[in-house]
N, C-alpha and C. Protein backbone atom coordinates (compact mmCIF):
# COMPACT_ATOMS: atom_id res chain seq x y z
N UNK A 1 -5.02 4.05 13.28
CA UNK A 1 -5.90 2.95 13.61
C UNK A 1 -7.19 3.48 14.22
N UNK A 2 -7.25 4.15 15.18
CA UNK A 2 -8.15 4.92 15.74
C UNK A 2 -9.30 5.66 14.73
N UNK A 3 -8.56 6.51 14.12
CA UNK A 3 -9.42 7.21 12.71
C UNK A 3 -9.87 6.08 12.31
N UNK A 4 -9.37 5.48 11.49
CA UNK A 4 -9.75 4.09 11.19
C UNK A 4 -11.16 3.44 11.46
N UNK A 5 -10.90 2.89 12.08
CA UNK A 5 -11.77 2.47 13.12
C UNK A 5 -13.13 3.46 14.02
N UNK A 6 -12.70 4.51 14.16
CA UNK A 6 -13.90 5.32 14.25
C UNK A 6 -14.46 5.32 13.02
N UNK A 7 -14.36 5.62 11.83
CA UNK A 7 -14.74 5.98 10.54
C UNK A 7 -15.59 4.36 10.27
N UNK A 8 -15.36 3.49 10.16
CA UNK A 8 -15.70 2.17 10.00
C UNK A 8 -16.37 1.20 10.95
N UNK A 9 -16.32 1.43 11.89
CA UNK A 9 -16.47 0.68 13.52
C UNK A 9 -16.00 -0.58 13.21
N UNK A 10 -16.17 -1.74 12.48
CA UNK A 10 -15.19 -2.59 12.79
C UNK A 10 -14.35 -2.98 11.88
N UNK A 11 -13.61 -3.33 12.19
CA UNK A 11 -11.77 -3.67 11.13
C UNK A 11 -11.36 -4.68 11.47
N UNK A 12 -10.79 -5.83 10.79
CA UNK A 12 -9.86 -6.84 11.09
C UNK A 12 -8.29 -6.60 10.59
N UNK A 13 -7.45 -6.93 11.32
CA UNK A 13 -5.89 -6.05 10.91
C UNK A 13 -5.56 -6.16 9.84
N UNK A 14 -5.99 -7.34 9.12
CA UNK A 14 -5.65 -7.12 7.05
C UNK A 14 -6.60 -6.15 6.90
N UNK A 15 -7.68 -5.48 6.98
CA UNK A 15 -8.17 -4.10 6.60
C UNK A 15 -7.64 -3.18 6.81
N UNK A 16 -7.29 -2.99 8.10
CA UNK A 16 -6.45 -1.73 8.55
C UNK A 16 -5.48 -1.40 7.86
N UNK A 17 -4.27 -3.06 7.52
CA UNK A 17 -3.24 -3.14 6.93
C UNK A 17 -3.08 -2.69 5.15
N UNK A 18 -4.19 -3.37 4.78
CA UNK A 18 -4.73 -3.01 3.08
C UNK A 18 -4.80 -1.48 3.17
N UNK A 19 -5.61 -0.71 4.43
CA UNK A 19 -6.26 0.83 3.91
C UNK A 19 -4.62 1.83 4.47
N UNK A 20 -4.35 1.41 5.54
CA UNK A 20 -3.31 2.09 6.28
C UNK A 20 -1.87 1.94 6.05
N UNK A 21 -1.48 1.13 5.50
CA UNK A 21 0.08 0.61 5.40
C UNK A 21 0.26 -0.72 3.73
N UNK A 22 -0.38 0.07 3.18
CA UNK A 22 -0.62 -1.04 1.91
C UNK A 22 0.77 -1.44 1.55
N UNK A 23 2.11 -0.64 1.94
CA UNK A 23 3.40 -0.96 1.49
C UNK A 23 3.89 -2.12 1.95
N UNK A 24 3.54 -2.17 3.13
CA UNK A 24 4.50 -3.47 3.81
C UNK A 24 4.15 -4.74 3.23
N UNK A 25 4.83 -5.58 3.51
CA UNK A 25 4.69 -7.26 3.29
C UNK A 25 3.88 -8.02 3.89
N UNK A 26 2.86 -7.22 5.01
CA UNK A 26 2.42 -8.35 5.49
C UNK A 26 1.64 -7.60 6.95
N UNK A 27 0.99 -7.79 7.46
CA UNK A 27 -0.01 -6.83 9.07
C UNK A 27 0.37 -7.05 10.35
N UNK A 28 1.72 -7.84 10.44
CA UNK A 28 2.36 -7.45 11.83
C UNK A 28 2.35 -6.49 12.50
N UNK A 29 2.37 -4.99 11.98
CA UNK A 29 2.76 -3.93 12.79
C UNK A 29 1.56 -3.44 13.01
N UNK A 30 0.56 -4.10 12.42
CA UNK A 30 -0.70 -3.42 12.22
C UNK A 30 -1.64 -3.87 13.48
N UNK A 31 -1.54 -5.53 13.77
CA UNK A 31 -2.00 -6.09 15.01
C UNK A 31 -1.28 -5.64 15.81
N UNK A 32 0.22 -5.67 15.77
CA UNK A 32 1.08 -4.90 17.36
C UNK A 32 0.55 -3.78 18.03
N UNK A 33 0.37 -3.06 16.66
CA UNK A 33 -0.54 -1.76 16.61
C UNK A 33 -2.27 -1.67 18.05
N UNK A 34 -2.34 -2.95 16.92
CA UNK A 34 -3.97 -3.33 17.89
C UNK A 34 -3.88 -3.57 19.10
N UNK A 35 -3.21 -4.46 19.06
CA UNK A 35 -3.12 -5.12 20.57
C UNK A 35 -2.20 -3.84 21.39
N UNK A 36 -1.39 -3.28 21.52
CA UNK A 36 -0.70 -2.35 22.38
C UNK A 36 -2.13 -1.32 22.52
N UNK A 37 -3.14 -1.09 21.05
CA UNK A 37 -4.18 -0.52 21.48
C UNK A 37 -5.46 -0.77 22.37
N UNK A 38 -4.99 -2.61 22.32
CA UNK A 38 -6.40 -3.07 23.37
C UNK A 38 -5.69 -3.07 24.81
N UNK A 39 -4.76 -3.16 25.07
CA UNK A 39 -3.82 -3.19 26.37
C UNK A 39 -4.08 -1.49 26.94
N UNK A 40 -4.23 -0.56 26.21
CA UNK A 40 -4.71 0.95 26.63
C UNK A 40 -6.02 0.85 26.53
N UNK A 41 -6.96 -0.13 26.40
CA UNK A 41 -8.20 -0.11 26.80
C UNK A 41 -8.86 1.08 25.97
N UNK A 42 -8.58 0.90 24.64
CA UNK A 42 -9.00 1.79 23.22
C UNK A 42 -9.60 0.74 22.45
N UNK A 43 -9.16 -0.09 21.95
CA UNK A 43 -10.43 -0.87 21.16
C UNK A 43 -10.61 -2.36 22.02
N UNK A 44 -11.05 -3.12 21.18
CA UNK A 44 -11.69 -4.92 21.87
C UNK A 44 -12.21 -5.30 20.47
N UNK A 45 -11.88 -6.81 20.68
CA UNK A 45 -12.19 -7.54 20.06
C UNK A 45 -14.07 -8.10 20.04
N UNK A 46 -14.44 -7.92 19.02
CA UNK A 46 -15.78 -8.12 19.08
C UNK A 46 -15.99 -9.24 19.07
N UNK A 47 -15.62 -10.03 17.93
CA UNK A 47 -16.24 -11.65 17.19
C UNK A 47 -14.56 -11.89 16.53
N UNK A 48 -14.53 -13.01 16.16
CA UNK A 48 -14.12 -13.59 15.23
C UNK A 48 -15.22 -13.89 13.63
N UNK A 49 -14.68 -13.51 12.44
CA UNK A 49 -15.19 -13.92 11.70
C UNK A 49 -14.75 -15.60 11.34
N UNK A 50 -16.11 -15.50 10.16
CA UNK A 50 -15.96 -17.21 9.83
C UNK A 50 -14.12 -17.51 9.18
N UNK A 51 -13.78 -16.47 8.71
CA UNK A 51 -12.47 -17.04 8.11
C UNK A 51 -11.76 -16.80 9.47
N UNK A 52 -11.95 -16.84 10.35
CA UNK A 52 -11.26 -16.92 11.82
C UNK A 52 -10.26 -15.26 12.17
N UNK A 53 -10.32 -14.19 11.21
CA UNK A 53 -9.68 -13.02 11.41
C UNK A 53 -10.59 -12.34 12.72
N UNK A 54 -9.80 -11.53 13.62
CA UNK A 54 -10.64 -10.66 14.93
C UNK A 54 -11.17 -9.63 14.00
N UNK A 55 -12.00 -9.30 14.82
CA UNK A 55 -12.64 -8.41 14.07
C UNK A 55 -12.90 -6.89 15.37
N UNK A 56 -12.03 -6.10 15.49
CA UNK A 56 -12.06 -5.06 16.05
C UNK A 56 -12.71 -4.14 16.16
N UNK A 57 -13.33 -3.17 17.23
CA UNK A 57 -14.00 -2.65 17.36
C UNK A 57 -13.41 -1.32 18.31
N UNK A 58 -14.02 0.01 18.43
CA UNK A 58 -13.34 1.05 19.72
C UNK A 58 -13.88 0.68 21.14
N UNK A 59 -13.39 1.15 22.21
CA UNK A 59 -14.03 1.00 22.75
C UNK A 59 -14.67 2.76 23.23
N UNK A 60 -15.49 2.79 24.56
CA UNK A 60 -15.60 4.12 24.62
C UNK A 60 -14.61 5.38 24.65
N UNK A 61 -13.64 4.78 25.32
CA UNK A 61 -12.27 5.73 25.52
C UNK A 61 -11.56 5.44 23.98
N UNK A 62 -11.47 4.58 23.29
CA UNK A 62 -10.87 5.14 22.06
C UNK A 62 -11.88 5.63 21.28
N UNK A 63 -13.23 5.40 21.64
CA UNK A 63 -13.94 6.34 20.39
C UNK A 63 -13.90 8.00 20.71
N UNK A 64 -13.88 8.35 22.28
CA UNK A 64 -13.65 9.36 22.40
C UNK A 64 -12.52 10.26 21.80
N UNK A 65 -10.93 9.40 22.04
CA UNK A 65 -10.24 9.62 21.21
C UNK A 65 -9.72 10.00 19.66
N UNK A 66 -10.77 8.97 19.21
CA UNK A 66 -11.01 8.96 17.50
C UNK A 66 -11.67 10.50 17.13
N UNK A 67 -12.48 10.67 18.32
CA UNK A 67 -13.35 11.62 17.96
C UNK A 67 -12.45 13.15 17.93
N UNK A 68 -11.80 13.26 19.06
CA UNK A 68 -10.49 14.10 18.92
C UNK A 68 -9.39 14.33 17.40
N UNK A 69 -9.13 13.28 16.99
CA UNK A 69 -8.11 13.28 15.67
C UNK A 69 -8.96 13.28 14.58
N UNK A 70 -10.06 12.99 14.22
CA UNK A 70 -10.79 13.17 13.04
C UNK A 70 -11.22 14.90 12.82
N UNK A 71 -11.29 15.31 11.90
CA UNK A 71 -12.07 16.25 11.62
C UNK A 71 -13.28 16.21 11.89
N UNK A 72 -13.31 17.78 11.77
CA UNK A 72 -14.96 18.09 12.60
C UNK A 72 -16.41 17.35 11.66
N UNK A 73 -15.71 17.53 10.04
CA UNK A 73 -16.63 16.98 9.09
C UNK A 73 -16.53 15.77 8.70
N UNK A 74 -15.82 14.65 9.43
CA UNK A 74 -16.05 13.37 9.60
C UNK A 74 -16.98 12.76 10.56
N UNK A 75 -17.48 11.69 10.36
CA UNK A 75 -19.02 11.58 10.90
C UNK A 75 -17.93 10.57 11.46
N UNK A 76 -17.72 10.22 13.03
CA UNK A 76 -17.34 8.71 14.06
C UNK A 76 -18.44 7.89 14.02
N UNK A 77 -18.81 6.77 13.78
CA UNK A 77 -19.04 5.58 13.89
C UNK A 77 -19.81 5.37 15.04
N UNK A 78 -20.89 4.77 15.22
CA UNK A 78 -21.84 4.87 16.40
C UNK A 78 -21.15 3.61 17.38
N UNK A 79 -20.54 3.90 18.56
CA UNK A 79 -20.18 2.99 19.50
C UNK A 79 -21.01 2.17 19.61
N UNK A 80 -19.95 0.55 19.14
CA UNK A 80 -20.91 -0.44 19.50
C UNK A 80 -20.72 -0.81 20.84
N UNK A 81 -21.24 -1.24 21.47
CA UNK A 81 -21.37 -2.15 23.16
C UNK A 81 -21.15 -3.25 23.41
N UNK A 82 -20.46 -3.66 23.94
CA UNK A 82 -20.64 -5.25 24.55
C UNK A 82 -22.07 -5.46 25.11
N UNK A 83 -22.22 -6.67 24.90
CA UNK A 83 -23.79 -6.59 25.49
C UNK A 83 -23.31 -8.65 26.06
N UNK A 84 -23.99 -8.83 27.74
CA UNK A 84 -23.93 -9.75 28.53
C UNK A 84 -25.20 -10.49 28.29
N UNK A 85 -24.97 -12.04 28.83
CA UNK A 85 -26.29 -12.25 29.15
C UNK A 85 -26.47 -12.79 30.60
N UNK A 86 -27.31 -13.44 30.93
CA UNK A 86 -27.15 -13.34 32.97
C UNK A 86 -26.07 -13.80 33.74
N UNK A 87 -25.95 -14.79 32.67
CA UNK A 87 -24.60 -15.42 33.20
C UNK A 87 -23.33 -14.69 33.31
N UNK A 88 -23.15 -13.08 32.14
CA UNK A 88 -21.82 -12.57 31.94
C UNK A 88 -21.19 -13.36 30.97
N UNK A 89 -21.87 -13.99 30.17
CA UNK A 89 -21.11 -14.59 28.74
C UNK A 89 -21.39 -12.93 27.82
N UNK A 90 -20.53 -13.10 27.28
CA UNK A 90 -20.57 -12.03 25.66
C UNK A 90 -21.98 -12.73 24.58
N UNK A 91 -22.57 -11.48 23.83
CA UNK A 91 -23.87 -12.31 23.81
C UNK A 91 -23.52 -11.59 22.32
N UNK A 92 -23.59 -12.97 21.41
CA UNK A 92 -23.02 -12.58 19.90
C UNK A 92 -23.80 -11.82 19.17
N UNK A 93 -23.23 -11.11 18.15
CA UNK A 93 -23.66 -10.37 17.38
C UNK A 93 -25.08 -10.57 16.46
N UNK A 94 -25.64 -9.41 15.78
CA UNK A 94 -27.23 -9.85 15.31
C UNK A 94 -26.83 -10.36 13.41
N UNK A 95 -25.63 -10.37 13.22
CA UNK A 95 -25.04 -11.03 11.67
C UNK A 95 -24.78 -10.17 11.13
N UNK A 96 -24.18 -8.47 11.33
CA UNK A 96 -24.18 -7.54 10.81
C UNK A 96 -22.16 -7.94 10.91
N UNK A 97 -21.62 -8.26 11.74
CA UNK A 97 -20.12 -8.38 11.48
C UNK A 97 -19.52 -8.54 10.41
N UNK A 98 -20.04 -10.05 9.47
CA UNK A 98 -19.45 -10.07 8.30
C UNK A 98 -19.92 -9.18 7.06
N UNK A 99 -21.07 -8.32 7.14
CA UNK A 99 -21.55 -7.26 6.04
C UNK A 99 -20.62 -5.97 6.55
N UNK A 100 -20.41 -5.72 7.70
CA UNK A 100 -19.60 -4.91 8.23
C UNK A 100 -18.26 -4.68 7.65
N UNK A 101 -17.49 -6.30 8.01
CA UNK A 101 -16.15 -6.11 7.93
C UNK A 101 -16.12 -6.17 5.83
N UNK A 102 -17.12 -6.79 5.73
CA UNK A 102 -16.71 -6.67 3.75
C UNK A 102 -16.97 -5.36 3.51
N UNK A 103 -17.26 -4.12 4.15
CA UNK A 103 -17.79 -2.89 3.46
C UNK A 103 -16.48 -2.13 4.15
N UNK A 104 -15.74 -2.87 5.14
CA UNK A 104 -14.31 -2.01 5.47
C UNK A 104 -13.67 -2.83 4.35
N UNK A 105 -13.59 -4.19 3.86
CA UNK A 105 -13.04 -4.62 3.52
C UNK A 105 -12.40 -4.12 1.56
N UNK A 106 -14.14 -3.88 1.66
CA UNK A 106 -13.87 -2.73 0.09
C UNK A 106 -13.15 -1.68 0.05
N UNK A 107 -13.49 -0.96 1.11
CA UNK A 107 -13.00 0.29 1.26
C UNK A 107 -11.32 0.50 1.57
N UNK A 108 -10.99 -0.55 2.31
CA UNK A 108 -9.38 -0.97 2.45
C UNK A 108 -8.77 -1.18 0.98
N UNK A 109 -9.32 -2.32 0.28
CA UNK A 109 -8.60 -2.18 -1.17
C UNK A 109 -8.55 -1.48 -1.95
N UNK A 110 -10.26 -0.67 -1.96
CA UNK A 110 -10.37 1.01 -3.08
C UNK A 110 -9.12 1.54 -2.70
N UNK A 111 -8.87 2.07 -1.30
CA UNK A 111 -8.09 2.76 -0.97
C UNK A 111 -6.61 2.58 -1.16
N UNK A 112 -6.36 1.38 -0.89
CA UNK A 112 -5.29 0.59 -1.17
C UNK A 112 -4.55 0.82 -2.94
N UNK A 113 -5.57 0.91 -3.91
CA UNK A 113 -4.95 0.63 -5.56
C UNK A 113 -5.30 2.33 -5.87
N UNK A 114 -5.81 3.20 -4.36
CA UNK A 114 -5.81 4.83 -5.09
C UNK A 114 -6.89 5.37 -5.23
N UNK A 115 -8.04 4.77 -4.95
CA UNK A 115 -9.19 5.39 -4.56
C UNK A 115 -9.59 5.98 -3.65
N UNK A 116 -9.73 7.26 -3.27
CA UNK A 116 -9.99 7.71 -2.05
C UNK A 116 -8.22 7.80 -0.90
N UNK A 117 -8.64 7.90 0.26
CA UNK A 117 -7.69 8.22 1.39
C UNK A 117 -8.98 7.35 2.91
N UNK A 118 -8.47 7.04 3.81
CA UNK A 118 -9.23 6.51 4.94
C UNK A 118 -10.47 8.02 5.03
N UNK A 119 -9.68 8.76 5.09
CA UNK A 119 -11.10 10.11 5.25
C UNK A 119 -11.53 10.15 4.35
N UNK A 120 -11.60 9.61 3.01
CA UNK A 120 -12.27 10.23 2.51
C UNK A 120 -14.15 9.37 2.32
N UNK A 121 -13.83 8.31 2.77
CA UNK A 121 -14.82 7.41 3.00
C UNK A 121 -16.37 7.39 4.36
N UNK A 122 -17.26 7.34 4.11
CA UNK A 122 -17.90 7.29 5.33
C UNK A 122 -18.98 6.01 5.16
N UNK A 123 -19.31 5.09 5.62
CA UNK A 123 -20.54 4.12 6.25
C UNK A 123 -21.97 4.69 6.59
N UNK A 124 -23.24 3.99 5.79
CA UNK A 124 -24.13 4.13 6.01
C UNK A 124 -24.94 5.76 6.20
N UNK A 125 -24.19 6.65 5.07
CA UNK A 125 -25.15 7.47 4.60
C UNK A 125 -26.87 7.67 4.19
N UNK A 126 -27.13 8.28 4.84
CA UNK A 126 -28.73 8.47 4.69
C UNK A 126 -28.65 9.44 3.22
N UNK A 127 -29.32 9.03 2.15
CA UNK A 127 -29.82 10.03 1.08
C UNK A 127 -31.51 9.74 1.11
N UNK A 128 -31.58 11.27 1.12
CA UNK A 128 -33.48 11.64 1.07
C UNK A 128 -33.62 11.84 -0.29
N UNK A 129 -34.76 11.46 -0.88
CA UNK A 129 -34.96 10.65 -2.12
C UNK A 129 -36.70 11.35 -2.26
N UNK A 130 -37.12 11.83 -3.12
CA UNK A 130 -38.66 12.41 -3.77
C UNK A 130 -39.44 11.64 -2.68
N UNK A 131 -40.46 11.97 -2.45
CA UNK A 131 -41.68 11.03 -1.41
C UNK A 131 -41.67 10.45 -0.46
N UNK A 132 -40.63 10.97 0.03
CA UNK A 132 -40.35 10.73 1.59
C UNK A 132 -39.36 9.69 1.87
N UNK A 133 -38.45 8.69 0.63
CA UNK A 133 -38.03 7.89 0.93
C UNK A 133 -36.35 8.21 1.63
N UNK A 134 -35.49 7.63 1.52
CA UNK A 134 -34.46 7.75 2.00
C UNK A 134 -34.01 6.38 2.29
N UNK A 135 -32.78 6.42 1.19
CA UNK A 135 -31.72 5.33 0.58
C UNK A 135 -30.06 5.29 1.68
N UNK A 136 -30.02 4.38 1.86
CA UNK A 136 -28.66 4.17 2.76
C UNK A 136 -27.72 3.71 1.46
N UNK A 137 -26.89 4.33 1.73
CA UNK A 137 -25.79 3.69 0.71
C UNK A 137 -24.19 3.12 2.06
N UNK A 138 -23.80 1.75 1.57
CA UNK A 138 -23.27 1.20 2.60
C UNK A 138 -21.43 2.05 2.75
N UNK A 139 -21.33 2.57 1.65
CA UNK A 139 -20.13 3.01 1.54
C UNK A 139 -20.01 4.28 0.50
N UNK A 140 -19.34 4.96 1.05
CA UNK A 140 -19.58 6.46 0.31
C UNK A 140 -17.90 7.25 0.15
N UNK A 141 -17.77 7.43 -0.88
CA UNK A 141 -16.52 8.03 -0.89
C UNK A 141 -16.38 9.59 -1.42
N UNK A 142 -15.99 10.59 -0.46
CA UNK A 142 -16.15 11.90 -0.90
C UNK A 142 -15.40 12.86 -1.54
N UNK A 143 -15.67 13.27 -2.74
CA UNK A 143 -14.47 14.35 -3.53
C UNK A 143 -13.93 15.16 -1.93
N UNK A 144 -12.20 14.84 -2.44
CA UNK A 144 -11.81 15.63 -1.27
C UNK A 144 -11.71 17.36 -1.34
N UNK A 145 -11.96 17.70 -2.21
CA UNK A 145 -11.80 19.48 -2.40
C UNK A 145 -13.42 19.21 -2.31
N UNK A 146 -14.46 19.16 -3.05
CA UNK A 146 -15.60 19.59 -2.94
C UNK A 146 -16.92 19.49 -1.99
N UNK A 147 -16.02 17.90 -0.98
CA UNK A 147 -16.74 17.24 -0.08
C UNK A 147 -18.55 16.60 -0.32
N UNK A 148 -18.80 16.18 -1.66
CA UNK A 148 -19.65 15.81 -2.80
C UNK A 148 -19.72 14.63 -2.07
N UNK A 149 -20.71 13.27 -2.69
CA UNK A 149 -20.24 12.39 -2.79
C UNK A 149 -19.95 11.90 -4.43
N UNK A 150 -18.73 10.75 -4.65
CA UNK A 150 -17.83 11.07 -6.00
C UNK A 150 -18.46 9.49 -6.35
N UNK A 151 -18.40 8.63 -5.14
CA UNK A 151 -19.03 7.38 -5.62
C UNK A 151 -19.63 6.59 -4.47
N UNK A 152 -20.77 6.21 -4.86
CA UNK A 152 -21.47 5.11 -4.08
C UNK A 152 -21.79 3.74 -4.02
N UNK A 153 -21.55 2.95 -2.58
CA UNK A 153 -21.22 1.53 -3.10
C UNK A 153 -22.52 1.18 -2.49
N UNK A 154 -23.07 -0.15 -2.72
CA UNK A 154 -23.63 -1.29 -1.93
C UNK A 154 -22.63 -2.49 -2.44
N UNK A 155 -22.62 -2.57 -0.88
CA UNK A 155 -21.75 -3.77 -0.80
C UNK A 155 -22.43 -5.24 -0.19
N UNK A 156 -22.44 -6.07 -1.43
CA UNK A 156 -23.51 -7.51 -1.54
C UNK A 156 -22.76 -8.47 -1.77
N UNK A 157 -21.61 -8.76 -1.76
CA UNK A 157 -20.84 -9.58 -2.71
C UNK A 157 -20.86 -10.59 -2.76
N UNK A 158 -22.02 -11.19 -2.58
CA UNK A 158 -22.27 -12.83 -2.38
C UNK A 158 -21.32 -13.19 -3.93
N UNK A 159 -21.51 -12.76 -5.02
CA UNK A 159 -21.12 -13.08 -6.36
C UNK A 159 -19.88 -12.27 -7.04
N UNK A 160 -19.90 -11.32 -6.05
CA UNK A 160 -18.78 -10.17 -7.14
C UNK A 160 -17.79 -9.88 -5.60
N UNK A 161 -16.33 -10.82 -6.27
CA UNK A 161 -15.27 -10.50 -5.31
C UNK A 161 -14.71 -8.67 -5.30
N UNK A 162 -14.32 -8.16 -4.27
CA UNK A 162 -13.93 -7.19 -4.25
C UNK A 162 -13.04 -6.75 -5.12
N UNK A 163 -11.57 -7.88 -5.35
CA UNK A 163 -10.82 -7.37 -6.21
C UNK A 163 -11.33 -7.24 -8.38
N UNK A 164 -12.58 -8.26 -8.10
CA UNK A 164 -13.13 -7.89 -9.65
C UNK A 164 -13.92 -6.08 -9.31
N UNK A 165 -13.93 -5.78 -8.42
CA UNK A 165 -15.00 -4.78 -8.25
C UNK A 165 -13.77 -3.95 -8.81
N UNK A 166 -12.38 -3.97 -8.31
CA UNK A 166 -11.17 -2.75 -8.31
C UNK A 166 -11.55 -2.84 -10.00
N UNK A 167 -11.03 -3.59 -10.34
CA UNK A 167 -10.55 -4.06 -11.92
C UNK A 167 -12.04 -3.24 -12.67
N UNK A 168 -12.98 -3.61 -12.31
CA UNK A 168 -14.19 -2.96 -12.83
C UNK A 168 -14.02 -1.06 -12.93
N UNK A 169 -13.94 -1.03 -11.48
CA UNK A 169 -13.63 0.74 -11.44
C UNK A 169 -12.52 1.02 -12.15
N UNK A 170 -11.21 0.44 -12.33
CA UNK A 170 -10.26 0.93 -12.63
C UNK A 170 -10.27 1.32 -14.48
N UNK A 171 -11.40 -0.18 -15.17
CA UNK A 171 -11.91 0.47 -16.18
C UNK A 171 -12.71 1.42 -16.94
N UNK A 172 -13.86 1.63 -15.78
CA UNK A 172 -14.31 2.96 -15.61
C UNK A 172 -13.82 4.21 -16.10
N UNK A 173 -12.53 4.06 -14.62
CA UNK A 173 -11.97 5.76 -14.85
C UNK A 173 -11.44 5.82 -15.96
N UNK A 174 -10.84 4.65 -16.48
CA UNK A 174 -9.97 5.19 -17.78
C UNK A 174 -10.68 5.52 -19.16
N UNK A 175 -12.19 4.64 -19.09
CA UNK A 175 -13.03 4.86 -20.06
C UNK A 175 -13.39 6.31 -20.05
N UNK A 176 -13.71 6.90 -18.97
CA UNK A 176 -14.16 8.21 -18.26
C UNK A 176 -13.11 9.70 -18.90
N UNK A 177 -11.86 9.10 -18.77
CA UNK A 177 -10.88 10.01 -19.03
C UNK A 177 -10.78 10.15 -20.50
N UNK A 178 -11.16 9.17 -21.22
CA UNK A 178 -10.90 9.47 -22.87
C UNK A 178 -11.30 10.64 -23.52
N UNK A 179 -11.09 11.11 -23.94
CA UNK A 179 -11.78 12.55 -24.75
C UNK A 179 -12.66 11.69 -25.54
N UNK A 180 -13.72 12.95 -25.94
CA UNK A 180 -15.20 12.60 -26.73
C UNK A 180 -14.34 12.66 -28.42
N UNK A 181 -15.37 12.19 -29.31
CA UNK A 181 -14.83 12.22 -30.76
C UNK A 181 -14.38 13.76 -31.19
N UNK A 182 -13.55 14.15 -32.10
CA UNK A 182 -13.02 14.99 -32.70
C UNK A 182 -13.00 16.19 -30.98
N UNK A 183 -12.94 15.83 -30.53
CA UNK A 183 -11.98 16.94 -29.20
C UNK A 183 -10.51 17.18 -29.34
N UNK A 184 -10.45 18.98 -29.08
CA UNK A 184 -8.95 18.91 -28.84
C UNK A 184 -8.77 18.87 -27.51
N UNK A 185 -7.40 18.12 -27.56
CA UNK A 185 -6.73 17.61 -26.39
C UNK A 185 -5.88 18.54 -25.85
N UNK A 186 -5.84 19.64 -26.35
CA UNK A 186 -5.52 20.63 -24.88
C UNK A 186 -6.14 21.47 -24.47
């Protein structure tokens, strides 16, 4: 959960559950998980999204932690903050939560039908680009022997559900794998 969650900064427990435990029936063990982790004062609840799921976050002591179990060539997730306002109310987010949790949310199902592994993914890559520009790509998944990147997402999905996105890639690779005309096949 920790890796997790450092790698992504925020998760709601069907993400965790989709990327981390895709076997089970269902994200019980996955919130028990959470919550025994917010009770050690390792992550917190940020927001609720609109479909009413928490939406989790580290806190400093579990990002420190995260930072411990990840590899050295995994990039942790920039600690987000609680932020007050005079009163000491929680002062809501700037609308980045729900673009957030859909770009864990991709990355949970890629991972989930065999794409990638939780490491092998990272958030908001900088690529430098001819003339000074430099392209963020929201989701990045890295050949695990060559440490490349193998595929790059933007994740927009006002129109294109995640699971048409699987079905899309999954035709891809197989188109990908066909041998060219008159090739031998061994």
């Amino acid at each position: 959960m920790l890796k997790a969650l450092g790698i992504f900064q925020r998760a709601t427990a069907e993400h965790l559950w989709r990327m981390l435990r895709p076997g089970d029936s269902h994200d019980r063990i996955t919130r028990d998980t959470l919550n025994a982790l917010k009770g050690d004062g390792k992550v917190r609840v940020v927001t609720r999204l609109k479909s009413g799921h928490k939406l989790w976050v580290l806190t400093e002591k579990g990002r420190k932690e995260a930072k411990q179990l990840l590899p050295r060539n995994v990039r942790v997730s920039v600690l987000l903050k609680p932020e007050y306002d005079a009163m000491g109310r929680p002062v809501p987010g700037e609308g980045y939560d729900e673009h957030a949790a859909a770009v864990t949310l991709t990355a949970a199902v890629l991972t989930g039908v065999g794409y990638g592994t939780p490491l092998s993914w990272q958030t908001e890559i900088a690529h430098r680009l001819p003339y000074g520009y430099t392209q963020y790509a929201d989701l990045i998944m890295r050949a695990p022997d060559a440490g490349v990147p193998a595929m790059l997402l933007e994740v927009d999905r006002v129109n294109e559900p995640v699971d048409e996105l699987v079905d899309k890639l999954r035709r891809y690779t197989e188109w990908f794998e066909l041998l060219a005309p008159r090739t031998d096949a061994t």
